[in-house]
Protein backbone atom coordinates (compact mmCIF):
# COMPACT_ATOMS: atom_id res chain seq x y z
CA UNK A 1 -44.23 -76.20 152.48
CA UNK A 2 -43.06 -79.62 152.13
CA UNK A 3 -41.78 -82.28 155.04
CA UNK A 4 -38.66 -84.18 154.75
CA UNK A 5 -37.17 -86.87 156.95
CA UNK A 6 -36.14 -84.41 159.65
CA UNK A 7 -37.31 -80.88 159.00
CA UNK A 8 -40.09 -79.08 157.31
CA UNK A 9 -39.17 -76.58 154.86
CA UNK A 10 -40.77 -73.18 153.89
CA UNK A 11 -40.64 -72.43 150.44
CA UNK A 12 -40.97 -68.60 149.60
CA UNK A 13 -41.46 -66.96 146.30
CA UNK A 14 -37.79 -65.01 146.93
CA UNK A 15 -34.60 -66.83 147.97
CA UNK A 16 -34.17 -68.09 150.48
CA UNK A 17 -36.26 -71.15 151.72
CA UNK A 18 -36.30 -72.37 155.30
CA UNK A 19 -35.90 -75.64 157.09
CA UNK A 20 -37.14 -75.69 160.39
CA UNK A 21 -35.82 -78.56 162.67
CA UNK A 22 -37.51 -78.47 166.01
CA UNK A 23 -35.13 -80.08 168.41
CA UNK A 24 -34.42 -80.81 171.98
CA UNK A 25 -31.26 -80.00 174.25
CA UNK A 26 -29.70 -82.98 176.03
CA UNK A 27 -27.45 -81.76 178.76
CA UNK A 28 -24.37 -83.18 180.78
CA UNK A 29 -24.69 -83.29 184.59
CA UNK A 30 -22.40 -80.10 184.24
CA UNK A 31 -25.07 -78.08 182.34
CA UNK A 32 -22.96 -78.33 178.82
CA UNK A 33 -24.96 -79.46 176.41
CA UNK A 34 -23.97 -83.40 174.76
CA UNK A 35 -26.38 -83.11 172.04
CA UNK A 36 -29.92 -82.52 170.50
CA UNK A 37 -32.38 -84.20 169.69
CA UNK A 38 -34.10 -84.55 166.35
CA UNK A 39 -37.33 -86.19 164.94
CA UNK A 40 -36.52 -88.70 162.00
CA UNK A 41 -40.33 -88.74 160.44
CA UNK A 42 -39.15 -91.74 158.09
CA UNK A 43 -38.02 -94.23 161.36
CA UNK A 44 -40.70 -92.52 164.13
CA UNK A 45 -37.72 -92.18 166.36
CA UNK A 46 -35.35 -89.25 167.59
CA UNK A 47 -32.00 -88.60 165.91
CA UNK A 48 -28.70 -87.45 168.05
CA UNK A 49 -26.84 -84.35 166.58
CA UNK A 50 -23.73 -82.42 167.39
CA UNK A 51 -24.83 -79.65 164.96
CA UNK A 52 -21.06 -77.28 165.98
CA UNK A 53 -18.80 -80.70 165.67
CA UNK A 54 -20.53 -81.43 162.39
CA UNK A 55 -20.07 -77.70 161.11
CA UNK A 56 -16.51 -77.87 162.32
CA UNK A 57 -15.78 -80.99 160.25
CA UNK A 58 -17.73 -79.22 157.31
CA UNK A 59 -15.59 -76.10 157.69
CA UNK A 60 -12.50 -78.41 157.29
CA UNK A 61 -13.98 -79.84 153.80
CA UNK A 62 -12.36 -78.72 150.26
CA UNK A 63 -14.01 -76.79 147.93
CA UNK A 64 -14.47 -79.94 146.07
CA UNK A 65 -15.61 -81.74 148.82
CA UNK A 66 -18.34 -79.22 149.01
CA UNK A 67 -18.98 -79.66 145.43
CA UNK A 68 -18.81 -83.13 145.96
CA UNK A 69 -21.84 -83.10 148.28
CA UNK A 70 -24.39 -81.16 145.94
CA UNK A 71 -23.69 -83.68 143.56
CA UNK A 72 -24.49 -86.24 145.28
CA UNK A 73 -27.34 -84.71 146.96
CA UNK A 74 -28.81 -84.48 143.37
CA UNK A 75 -27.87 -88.12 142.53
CA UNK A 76 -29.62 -88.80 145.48
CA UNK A 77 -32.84 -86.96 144.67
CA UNK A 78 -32.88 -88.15 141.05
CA UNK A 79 -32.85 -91.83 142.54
CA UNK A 80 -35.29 -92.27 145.22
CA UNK A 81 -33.99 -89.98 148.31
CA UNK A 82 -32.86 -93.33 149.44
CA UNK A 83 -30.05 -91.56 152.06
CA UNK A 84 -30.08 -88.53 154.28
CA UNK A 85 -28.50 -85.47 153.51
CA UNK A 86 -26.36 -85.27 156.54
CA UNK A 87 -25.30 -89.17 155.93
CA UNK A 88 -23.98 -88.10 152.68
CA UNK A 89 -22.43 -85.62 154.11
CA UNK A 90 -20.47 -87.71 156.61
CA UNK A 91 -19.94 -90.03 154.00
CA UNK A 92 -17.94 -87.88 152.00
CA UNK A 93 -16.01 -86.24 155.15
CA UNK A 94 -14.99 -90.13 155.33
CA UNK A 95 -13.24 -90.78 152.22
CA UNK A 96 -9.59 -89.39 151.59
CA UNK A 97 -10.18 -85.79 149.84
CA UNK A 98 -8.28 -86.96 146.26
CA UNK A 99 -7.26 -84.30 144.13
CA UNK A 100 -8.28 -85.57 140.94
CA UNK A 101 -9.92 -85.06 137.55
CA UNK A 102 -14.21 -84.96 138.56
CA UNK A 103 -14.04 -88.38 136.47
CA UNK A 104 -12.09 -89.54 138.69
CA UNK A 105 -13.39 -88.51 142.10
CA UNK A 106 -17.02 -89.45 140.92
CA UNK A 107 -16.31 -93.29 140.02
CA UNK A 108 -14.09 -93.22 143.06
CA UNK A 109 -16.84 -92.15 145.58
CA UNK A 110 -19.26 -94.24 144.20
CA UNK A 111 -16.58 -97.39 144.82
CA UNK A 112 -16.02 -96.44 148.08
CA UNK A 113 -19.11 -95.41 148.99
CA UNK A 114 -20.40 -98.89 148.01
CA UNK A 115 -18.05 -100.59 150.34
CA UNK A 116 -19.32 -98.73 153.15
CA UNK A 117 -23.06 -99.43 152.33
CA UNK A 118 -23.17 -102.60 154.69
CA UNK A 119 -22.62 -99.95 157.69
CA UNK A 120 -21.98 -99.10 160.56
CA UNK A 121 -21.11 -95.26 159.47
CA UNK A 122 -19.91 -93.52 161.71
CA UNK A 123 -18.99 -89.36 161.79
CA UNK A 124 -15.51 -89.56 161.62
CA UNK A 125 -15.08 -86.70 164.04
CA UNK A 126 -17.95 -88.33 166.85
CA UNK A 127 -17.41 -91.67 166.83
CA UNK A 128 -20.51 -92.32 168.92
CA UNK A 129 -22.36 -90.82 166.20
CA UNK A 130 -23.67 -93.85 163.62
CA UNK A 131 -25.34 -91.61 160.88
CA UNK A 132 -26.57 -94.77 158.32
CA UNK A 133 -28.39 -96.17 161.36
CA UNK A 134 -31.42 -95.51 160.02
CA UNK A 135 -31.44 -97.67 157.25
CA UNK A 136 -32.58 -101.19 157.59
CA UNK A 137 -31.60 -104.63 156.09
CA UNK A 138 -33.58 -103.80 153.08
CA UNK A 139 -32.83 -100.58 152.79
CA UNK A 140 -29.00 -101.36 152.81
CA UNK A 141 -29.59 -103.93 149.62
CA UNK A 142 -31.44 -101.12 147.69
CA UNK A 143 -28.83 -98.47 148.33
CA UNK A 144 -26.19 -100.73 147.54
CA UNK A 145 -27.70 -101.14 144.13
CA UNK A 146 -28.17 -97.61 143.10
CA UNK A 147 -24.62 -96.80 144.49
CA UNK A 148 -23.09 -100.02 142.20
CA UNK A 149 -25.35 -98.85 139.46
CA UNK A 150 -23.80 -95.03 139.86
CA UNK A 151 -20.45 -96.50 140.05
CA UNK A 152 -20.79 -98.13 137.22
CA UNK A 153 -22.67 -95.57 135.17
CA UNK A 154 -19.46 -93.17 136.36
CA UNK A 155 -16.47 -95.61 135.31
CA UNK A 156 -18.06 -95.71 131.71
CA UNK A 157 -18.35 -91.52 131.84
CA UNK A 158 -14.79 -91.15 133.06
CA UNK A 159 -14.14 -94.28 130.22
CA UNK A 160 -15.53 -91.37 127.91
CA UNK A 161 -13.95 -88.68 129.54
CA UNK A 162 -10.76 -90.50 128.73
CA UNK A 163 -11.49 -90.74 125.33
CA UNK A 164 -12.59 -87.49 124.56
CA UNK A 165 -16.41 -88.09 124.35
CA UNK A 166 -17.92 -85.39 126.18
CA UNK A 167 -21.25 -85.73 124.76
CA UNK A 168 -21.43 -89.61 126.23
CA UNK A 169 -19.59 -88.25 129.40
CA UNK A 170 -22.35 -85.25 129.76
CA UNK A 171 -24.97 -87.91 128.90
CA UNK A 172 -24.03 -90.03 131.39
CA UNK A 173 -23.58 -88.02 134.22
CA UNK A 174 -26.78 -86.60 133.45
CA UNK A 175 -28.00 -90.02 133.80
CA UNK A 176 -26.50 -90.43 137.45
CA UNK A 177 -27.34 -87.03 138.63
CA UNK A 178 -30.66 -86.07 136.97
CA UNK A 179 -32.15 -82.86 135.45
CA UNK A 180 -29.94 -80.74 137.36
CA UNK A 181 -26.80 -81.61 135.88
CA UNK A 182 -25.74 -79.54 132.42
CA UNK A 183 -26.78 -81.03 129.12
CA UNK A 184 -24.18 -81.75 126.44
CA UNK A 185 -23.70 -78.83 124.24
């Protein structure tokens, strides 16, 4: 069992583990429910969520869009679980879905995704919903930094890419998205 900014998961010994999100309903004067309510355990406060709007905007994703998002969710572990899944998510859902060698759309996220560090971010289907919120002055500066650092890391891969290096390419990416990612060879 392990905790994690806004669920605890349940690891079994067989596929597949569990996150359990305890939540509360927040309903409109009509009896529709707006949102839910979640616990962020890193900030001690409660997080909105619109979990059907955000598996709409999910369902409209690419394939590599999807791909995109494991990626960087294993970037993100190998560097300090500085951002939350979901805000990853949404931060991908924001950026134009290029069609492009994965050289390509890895620098390219990492760019972008830089620019957009400094916040607000908001869930480009709920506007009301600001999904980097929890991240504080300090916070910002240090993700900043590992997203440069990524971006830069990624222009020299797709450098190699370009060049026909696959072994520094593989090294590289290795380098930005840890143990997970293939080894050369």
């Amino acid at each position: 069992m392990k905790k994690n900014g806004q669920a605890v998961t349940l690891y079994y010994t067989k596929w597949p583990n569990v996150d359990i999100v305890p939540a509360s309903r927040v309903s409109n004067s009509d009896g529709t429910v707006d949102h839910y309510n979640i616990p962020d355990m890193t900030r001690g406060t409660w997080l909105q969520t619109r979990p059907r709007r955000h598996n709409k905007a999910m369902a409209g994703l690419s394939l590599k869009q999807r791909q995109m998002i494991q990626m960087l969710k294993c970037w993100n572990s190998a560097h300090s679980d500085i951002m939350q899944s979901y805000h990853l998510a949404v931060l991908v859902m924001s950026l134009p879905d290029v069609t492009s060698e994965w050289s390509f759309e890895i620098r390219y996220f990492f760019e972008e995704a830089t620019k957009k560090a400094d916040g607000p971010l908001h869930h480009p289907k709920d506007e009301d919903n600001e999904v980097d919120s929890y991240l504080d002055y300090s916070s910002r500066a240090g993700l900043k930094d590992r997203l440069e650092l990524a971006g830069s890391r990624a222009a020299s891969a797709e450098t190699a890419v370009a060049r026909g290096d696959a072994e520094e390419a593989m090294r590289l990416y290795r380098v930005i998205f840890g143990e997970k990612f293939p080894a050369y060879g």
